[in-house]
PDB file of N, CA and C in Angstrom:
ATOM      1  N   UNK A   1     -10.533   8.375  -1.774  1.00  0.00           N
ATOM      2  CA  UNK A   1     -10.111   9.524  -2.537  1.00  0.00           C
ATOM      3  C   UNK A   1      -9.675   9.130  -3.935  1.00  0.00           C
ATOM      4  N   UNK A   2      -8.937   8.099  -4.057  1.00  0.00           N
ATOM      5  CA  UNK A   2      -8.364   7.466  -5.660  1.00  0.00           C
ATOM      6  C   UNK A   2      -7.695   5.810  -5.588  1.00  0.00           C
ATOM      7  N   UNK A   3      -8.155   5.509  -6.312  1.00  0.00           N
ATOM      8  CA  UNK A   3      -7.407   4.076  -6.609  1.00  0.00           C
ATOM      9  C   UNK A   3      -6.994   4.228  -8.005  1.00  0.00           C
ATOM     10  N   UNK A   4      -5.620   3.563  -8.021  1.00  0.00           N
ATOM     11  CA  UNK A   4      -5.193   3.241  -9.392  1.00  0.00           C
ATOM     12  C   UNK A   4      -4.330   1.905  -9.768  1.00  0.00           C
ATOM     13  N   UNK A   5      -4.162   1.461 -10.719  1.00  0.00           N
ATOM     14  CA  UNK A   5      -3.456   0.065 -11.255  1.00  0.00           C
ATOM     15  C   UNK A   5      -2.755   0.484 -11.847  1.00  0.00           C
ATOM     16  N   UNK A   6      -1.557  -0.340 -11.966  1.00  0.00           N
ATOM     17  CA  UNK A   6      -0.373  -0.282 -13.215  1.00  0.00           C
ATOM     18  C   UNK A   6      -0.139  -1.687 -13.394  1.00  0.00           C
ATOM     19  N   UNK A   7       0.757  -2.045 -14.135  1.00  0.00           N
ATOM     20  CA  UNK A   7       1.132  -3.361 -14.489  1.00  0.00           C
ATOM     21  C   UNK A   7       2.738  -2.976 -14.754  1.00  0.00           C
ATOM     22  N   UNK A   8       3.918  -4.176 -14.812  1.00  0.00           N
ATOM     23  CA  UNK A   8       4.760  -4.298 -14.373  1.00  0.00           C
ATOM     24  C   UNK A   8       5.427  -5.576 -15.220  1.00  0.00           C
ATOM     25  N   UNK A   9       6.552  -5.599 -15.686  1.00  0.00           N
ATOM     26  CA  UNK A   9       6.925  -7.032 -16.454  1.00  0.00           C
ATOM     27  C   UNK A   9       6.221  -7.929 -15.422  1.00  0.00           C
ATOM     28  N   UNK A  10       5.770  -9.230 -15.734  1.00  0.00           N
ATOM     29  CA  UNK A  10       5.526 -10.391 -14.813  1.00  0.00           C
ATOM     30  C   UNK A  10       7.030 -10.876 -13.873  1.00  0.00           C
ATOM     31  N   UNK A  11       8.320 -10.704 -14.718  1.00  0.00           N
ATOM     32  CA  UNK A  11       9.654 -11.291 -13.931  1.00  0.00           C
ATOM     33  C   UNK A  11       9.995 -10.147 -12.748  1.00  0.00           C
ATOM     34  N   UNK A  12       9.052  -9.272 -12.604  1.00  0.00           N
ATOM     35  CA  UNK A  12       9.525  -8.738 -11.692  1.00  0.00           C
ATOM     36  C   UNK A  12       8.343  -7.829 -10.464  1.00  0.00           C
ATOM     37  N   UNK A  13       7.313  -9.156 -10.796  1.00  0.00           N
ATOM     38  CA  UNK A  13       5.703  -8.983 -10.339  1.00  0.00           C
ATOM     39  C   UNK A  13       5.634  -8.472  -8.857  1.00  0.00           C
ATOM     40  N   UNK A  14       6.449  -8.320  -8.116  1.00  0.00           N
ATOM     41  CA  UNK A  14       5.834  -7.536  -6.799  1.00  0.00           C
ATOM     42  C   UNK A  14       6.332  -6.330  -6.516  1.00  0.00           C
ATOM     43  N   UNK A  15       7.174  -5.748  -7.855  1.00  0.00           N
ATOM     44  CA  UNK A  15       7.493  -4.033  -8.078  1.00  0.00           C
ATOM     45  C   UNK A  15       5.934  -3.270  -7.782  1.00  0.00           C
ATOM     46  N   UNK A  16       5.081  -3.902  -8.645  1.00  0.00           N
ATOM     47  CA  UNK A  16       4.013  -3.206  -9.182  1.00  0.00           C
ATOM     48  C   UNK A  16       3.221  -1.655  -8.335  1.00  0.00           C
ATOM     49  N   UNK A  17       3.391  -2.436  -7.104  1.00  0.00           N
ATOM     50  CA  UNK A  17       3.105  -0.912  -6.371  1.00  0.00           C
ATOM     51  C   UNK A  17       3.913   0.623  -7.068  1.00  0.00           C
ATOM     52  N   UNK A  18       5.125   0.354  -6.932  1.00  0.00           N
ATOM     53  CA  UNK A  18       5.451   1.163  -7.039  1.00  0.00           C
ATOM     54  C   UNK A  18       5.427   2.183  -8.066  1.00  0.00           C
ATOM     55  N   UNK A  19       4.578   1.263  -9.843  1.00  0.00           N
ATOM     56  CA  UNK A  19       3.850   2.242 -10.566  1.00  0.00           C
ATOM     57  C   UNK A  19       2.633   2.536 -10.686  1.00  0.00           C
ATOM     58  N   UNK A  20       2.186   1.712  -9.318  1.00  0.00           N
ATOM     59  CA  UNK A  20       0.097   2.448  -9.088  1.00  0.00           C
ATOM     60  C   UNK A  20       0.504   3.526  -8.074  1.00  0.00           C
ATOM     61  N   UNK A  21       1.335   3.930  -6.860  1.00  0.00           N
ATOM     62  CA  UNK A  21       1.659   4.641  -5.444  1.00  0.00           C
ATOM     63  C   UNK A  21       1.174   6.053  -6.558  1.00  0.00           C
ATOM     64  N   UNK A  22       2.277   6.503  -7.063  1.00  0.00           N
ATOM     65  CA  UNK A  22       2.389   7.710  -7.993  1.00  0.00           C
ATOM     66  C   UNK A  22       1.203   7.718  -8.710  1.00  0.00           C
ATOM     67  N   UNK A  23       0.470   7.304  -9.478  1.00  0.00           N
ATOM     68  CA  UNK A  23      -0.921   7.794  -9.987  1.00  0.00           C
ATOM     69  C   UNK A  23      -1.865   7.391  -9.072  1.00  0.00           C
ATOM     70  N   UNK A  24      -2.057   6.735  -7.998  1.00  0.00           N
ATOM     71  CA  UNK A  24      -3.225   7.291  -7.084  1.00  0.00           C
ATOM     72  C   UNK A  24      -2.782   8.677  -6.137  1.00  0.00           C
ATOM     73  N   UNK A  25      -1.296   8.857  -6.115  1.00  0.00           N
ATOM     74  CA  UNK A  25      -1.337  10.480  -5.337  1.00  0.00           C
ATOM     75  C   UNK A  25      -1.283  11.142  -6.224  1.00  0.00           C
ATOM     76  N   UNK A  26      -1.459  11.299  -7.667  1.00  0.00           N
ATOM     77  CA  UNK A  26      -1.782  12.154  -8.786  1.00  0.00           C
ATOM     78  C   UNK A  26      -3.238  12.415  -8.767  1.00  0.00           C
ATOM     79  N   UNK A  27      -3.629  11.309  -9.064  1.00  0.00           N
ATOM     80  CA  UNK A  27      -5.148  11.586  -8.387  1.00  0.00           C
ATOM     81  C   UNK A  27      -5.949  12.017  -7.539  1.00  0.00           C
ATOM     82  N   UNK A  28      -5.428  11.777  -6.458  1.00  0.00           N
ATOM     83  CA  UNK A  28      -5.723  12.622  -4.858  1.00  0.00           C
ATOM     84  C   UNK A  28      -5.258  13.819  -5.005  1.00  0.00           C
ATOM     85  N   UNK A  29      -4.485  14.365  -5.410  1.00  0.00           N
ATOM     86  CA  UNK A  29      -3.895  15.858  -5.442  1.00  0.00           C
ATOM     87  C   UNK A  29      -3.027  15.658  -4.198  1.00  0.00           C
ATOM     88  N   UNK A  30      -2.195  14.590  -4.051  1.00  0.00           N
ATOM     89  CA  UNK A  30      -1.361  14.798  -2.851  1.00  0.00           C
ATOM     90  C   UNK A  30      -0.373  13.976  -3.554  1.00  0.00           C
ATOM     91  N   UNK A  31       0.808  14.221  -2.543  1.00  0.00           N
ATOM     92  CA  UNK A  31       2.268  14.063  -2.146  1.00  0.00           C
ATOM     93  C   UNK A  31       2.508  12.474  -1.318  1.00  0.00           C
ATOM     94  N   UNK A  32       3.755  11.877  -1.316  1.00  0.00           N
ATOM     95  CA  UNK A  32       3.446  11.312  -0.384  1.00  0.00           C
ATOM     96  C   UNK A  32       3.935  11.088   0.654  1.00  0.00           C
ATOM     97  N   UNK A  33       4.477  12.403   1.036  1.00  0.00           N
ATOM     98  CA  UNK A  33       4.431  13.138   2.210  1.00  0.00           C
ATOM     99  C   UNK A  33       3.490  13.385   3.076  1.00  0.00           C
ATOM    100  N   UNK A  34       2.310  13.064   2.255  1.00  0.00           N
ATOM    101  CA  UNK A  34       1.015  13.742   2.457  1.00  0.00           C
ATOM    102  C   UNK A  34       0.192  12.151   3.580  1.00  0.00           C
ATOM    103  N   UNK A  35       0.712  11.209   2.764  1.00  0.00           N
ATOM    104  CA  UNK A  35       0.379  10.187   3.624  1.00  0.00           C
ATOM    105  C   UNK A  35       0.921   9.783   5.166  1.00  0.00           C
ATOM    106  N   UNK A  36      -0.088   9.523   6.061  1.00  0.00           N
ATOM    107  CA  UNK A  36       0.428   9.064   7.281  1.00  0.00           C
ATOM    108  C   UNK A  36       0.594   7.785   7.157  1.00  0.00           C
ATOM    109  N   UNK A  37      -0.246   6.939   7.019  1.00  0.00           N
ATOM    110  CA  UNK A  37       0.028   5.331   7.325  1.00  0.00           C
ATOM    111  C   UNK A  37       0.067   4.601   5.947  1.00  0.00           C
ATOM    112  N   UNK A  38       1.062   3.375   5.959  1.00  0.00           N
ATOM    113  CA  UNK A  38       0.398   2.612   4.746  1.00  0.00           C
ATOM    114  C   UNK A  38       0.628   1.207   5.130  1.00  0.00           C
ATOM    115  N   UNK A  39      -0.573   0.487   4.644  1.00  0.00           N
ATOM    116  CA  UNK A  39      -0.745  -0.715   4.854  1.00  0.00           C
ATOM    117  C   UNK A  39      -0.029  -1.401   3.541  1.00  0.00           C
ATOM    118  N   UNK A  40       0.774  -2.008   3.419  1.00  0.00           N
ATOM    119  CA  UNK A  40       1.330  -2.374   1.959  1.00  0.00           C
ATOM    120  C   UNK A  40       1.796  -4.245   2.499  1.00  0.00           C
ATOM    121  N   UNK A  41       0.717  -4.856   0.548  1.00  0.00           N
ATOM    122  CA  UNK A  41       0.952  -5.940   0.702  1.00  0.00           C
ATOM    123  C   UNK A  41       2.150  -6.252   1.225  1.00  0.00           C
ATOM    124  N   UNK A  42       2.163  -7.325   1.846  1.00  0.00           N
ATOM    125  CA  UNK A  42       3.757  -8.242   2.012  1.00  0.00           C
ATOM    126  C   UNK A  42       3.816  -9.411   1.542  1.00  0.00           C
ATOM    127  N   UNK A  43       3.445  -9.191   0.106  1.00  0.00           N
ATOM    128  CA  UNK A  43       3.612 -10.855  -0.247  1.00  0.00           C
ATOM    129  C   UNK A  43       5.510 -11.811  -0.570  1.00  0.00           C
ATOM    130  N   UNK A  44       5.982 -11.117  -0.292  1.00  0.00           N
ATOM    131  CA  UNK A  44       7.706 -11.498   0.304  1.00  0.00           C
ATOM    132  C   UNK A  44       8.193  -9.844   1.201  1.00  0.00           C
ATOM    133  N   UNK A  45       8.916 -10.185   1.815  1.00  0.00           N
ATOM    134  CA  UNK A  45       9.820  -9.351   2.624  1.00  0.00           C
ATOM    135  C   UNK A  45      10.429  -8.732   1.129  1.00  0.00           C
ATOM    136  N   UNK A  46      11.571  -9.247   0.833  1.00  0.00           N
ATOM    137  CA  UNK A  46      12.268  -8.461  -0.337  1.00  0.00           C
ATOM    138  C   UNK A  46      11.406  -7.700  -1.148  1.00  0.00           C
ATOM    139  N   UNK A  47      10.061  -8.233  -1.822  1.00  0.00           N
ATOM    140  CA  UNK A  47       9.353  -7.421  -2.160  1.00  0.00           C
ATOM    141  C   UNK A  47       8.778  -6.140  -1.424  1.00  0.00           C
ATOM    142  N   UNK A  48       8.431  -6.400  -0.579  1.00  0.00           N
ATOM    143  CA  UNK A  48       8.002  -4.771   0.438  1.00  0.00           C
ATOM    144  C   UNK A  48       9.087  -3.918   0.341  1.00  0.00           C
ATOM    145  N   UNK A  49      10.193  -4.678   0.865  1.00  0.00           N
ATOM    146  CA  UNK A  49      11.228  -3.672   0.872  1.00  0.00           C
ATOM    147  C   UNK A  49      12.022  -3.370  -0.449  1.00  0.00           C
ATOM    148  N   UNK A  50      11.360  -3.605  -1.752  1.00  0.00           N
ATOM    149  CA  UNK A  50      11.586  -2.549  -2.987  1.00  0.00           C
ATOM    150  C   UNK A  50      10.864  -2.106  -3.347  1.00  0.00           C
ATOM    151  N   UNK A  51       9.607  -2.074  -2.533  1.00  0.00           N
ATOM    152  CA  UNK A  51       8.529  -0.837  -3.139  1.00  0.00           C
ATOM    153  C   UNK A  51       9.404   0.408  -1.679  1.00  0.00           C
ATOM    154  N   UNK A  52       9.526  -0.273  -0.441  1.00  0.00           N
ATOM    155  CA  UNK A  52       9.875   1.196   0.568  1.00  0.00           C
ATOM    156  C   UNK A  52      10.821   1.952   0.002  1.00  0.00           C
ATOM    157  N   UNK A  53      11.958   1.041  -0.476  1.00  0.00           N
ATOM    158  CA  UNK A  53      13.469   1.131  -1.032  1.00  0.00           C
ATOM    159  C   UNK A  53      13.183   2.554  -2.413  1.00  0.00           C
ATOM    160  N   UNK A  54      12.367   2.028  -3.087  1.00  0.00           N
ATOM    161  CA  UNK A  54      12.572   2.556  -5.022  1.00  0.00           C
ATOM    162  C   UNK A  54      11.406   3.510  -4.747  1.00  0.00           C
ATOM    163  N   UNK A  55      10.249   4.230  -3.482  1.00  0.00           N
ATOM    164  CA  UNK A  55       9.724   5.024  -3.818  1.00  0.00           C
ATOM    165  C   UNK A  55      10.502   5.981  -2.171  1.00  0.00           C
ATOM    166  N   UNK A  56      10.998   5.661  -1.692  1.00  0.00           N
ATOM    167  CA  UNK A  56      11.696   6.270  -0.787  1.00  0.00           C
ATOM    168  C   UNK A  56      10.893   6.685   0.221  1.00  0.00           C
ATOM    169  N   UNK A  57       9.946   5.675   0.469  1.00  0.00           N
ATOM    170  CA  UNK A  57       8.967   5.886   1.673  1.00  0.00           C
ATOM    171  C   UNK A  57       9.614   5.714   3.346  1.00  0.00           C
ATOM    172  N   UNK A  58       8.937   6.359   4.080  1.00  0.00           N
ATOM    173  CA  UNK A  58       9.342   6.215   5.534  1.00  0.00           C
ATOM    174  C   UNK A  58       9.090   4.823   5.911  1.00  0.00           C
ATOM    175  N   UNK A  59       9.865   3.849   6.634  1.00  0.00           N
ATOM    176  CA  UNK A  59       9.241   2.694   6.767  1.00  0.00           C
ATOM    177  C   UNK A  59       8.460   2.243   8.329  1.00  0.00           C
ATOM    178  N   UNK A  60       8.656   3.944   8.966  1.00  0.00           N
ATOM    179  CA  UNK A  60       7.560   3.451  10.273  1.00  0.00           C
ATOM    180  C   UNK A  60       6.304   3.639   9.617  1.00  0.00           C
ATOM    181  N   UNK A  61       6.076   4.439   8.863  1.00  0.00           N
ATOM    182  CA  UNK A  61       4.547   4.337   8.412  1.00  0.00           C
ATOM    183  C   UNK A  61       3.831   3.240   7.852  1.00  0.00           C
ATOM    184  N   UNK A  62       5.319   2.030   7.649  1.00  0.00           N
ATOM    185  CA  UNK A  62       4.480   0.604   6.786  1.00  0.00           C
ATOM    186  C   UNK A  62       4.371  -0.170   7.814  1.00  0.00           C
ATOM    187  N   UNK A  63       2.865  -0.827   7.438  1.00  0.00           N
ATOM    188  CA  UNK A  63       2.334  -1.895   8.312  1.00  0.00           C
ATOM    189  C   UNK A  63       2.875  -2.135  10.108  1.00  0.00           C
ATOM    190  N   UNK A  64       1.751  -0.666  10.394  1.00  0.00           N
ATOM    191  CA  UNK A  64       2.437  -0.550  11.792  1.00  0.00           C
ATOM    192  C   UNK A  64       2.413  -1.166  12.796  1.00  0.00           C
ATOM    193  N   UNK A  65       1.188  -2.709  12.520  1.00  0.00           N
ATOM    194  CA  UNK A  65       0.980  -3.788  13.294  1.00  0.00           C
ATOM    195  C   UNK A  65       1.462  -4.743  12.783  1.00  0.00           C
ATOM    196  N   UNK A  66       2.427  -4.857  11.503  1.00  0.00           N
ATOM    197  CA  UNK A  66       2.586  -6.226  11.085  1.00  0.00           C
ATOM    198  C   UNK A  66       2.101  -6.301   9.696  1.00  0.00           C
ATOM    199  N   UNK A  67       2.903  -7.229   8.832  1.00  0.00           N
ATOM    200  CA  UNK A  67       2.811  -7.395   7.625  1.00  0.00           C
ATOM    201  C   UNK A  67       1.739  -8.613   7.583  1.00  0.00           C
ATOM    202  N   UNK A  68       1.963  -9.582   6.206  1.00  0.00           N
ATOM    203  CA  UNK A  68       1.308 -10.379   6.084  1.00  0.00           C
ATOM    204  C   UNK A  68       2.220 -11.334   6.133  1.00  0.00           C
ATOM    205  N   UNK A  69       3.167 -11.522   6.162  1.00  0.00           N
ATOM    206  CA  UNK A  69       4.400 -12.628   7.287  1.00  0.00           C
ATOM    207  C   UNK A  69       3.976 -13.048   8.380  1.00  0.00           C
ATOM    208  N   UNK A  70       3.862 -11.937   9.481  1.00  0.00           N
ATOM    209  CA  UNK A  70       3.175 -11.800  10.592  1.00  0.00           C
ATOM    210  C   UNK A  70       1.727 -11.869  10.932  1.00  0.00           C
ATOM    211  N   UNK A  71       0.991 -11.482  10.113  1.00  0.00           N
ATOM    212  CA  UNK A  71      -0.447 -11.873  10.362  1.00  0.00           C
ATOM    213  C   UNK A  71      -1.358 -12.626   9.548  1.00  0.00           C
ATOM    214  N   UNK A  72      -0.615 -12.750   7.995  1.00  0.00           N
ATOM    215  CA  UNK A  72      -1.249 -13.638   7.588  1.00  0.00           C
ATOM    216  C   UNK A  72      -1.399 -12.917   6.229  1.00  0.00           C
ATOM    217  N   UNK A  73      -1.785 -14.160   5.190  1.00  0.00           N
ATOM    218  CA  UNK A  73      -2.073 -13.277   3.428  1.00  0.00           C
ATOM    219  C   UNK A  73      -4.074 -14.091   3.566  1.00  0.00           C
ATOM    220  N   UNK A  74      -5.042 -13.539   4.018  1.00  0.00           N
ATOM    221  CA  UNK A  74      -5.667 -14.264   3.354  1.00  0.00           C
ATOM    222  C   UNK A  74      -6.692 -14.129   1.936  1.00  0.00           C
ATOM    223  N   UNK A  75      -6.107 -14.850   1.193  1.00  0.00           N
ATOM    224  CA  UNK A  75      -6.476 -14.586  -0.629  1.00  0.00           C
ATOM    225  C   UNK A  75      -7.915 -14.438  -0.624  1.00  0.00           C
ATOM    226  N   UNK A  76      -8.387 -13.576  -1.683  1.00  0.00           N
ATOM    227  CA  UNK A  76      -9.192 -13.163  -2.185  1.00  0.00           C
ATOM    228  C   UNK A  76      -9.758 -12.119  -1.206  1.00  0.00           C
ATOM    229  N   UNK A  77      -9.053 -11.798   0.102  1.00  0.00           N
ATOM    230  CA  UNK A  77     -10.028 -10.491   0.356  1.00  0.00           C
ATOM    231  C   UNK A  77      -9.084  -9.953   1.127  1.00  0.00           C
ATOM    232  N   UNK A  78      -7.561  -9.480   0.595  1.00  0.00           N
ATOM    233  CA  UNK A  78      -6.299  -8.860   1.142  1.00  0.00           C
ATOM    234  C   UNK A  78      -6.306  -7.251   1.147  1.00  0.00           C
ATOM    235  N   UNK A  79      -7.544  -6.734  -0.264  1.00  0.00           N
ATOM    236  CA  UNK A  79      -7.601  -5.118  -0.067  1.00  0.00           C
ATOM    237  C   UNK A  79      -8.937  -4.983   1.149  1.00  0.00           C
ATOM    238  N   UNK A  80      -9.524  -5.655   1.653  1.00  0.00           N
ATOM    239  CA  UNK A  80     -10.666  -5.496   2.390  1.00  0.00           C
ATOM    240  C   UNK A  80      -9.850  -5.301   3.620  1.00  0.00           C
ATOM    241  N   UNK A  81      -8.957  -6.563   4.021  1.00  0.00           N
ATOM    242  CA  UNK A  81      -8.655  -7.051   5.666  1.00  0.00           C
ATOM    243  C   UNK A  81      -7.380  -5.522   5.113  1.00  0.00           C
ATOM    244  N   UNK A  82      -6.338  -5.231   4.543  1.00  0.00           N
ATOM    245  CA  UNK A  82      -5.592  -3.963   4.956  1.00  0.00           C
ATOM    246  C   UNK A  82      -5.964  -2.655   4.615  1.00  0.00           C
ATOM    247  N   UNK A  83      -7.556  -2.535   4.386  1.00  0.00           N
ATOM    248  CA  UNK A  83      -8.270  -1.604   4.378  1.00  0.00           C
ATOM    249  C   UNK A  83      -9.144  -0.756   5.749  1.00  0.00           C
ATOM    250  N   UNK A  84      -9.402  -2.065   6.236  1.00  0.00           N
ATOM    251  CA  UNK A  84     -10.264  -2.415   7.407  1.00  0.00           C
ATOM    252  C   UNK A  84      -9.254  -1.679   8.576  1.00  0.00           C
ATOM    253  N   UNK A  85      -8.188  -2.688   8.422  1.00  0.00           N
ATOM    254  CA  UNK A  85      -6.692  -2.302   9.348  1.00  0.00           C
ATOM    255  C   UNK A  85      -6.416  -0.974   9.601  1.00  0.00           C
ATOM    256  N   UNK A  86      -6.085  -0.525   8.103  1.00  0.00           N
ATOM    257  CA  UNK A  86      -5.588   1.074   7.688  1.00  0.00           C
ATOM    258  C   UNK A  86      -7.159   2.013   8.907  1.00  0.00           C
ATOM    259  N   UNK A  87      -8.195   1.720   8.216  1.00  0.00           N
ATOM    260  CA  UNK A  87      -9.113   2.794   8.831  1.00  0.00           C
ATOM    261  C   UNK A  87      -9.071   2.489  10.516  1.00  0.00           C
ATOM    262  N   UNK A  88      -9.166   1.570  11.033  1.00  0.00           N
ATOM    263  CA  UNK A  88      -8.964   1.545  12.738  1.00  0.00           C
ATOM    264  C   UNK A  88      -8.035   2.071  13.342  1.00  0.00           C
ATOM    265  N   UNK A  89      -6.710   2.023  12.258  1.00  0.00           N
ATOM    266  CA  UNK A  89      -5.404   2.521  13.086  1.00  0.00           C
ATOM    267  C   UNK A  89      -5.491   3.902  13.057  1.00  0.00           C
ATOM    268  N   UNK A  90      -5.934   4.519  11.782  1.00  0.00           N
ATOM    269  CA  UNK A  90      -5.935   6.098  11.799  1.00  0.00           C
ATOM    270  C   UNK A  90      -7.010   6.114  12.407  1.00  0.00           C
ATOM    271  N   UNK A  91      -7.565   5.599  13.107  1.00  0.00           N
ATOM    272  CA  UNK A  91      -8.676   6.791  13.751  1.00  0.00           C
ATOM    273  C   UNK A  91      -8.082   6.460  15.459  1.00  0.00           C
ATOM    274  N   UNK A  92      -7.707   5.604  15.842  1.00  0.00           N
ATOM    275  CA  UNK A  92      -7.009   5.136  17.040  1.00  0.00           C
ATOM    276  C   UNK A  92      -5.829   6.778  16.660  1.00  0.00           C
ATOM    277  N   UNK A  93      -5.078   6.588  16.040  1.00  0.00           N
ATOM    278  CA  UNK A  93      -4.006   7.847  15.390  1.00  0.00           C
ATOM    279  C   UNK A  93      -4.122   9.415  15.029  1.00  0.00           C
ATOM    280  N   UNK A  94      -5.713   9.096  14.901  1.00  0.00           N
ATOM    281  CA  UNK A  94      -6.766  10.826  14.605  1.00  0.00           C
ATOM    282  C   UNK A  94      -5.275  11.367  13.536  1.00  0.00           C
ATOM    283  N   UNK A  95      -5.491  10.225  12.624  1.00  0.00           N
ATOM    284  CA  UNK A  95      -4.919  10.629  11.201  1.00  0.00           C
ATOM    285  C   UNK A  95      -6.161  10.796   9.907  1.00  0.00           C
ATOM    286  N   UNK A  96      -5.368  11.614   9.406  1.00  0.00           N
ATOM    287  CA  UNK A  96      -6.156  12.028   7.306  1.00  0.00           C
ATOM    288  C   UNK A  96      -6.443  11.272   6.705  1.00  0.00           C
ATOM    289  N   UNK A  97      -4.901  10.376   6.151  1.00  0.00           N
ATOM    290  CA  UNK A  97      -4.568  10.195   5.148  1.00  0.00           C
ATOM    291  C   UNK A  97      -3.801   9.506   5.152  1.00  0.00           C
ATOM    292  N   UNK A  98      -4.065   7.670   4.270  1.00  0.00           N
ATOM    293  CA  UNK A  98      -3.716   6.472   4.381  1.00  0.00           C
ATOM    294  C   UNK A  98      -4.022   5.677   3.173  1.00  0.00           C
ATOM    295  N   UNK A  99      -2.557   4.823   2.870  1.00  0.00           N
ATOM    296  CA  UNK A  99      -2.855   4.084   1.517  1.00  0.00           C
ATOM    297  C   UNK A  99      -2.924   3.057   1.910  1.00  0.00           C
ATOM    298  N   UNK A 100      -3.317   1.726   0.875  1.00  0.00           N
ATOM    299  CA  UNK A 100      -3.394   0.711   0.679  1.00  0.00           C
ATOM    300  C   UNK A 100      -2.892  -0.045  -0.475  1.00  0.00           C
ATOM    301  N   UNK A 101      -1.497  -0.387  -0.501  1.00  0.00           N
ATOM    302  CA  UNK A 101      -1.598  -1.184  -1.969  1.00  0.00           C
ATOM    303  C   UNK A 101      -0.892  -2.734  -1.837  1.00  0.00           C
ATOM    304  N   UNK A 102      -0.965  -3.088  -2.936  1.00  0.00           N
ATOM    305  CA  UNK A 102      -0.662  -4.309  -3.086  1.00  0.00           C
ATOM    306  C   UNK A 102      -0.386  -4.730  -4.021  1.00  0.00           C
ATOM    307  N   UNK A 103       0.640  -6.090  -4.538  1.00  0.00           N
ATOM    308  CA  UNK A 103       1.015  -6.434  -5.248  1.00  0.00           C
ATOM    309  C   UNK A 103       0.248  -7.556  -6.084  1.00  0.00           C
ATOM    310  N   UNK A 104       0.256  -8.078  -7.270  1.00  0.00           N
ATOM    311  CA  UNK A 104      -0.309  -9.061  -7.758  1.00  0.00           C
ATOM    312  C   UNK A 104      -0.105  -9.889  -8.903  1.00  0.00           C
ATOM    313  N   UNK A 105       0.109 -11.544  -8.390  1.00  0.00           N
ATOM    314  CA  UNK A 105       0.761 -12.305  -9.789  1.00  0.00           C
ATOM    315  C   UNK A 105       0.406 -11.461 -10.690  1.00  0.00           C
ATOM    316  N   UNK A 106       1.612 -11.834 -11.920  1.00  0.00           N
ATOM    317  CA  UNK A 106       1.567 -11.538 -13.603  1.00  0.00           C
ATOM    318  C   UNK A 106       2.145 -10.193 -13.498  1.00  0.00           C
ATOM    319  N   UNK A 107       2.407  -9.320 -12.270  1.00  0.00           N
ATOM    320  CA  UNK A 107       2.814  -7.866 -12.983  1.00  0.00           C
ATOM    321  C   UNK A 107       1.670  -6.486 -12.562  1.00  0.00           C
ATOM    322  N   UNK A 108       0.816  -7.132 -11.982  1.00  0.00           N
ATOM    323  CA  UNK A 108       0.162  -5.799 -11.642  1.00  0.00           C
ATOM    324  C   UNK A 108       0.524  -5.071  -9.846  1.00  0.00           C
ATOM    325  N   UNK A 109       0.304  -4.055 -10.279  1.00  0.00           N
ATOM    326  CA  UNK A 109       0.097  -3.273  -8.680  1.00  0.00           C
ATOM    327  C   UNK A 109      -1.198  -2.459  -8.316  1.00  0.00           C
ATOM    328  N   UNK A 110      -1.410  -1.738  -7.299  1.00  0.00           N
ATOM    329  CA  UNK A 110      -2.446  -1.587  -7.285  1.00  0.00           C
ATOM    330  C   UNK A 110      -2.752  -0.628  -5.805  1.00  0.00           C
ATOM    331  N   UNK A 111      -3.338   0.493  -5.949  1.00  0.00           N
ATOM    332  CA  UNK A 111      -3.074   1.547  -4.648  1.00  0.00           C
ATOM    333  C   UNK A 111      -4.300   2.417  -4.625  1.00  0.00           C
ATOM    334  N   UNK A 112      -4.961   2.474  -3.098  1.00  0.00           N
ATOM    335  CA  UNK A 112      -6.239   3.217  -2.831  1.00  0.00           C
ATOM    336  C   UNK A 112      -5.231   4.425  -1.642  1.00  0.00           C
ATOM    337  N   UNK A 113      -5.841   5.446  -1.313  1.00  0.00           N
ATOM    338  CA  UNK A 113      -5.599   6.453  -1.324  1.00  0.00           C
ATOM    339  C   UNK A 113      -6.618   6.353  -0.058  1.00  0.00           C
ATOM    340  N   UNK A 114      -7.445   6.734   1.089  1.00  0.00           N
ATOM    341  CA  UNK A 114      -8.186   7.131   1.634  1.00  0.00           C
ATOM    342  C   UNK A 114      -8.085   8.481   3.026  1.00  0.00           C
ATOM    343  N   UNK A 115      -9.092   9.089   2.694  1.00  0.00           N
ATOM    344  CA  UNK A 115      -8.917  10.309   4.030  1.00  0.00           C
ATOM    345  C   UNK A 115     -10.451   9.818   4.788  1.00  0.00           C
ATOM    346  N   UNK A 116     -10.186   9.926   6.250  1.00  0.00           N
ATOM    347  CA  UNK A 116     -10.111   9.450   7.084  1.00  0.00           C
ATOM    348  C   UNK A 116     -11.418  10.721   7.288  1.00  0.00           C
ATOM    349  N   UNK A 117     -12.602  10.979   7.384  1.00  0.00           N
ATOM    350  CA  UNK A 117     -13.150  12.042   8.060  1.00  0.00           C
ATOM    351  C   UNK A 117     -14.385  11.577   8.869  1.00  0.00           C
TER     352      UNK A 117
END
């Protein structure tokens, strides 16, 4: 449905989600209320939990099998494998509507949007 990027000072590089979340649900024409599941990088614990914290997301909806603590970061194909994730669980869930974002050295963030049909 929408992907979008933002960027972020570098000293404070795994915010970044939290200024792509808001312009990919600008884009979608949704809320994010509107979302059921989200797969969101975990490239530190503290980091996840100031993107849940500063956009005031529900935190059963994050990574409902496990972060990347728990299952693993593997580089260069992290939007594929919690993309992949996101679509099996909502359809196991006969859910809509599911994000994907993630954080990334230097300051960027980065968020896909997908409905499920």
């Amino acid at each position: 449905m929408s992907y979008a990027t933002a960027g972020v000072p570098p000293k404070i590089m795994g915010i970044g989600p939290v200024a792509a979340i808001p312009k990919a649900l600008d884009q979608a024409g949704l809320k994010l209320k509107d979302i059921e599941q989200i797969e969101l990088n975990e490239a530190f614990a503290a980091q996840s939990l100031a993107v849940i914290r500063e956009l005031d997301i529900d935190p059963t909806l994050v990574n409902v099998n496990g972060g990347a603590i728990a299952l693993g970061h593997p580089l260069g194909c992290t939007g594929t494998k919690l993309s992949v994730q996101l679509f099996e669980e909502m359809k196991k869930r006969k859910q809509k509507y599911g994000m994907v974002t993630m954080c990334v050295g230097t300051g960027q963030g980065a968020a896909g949007i997908y409905e499920l049909i």
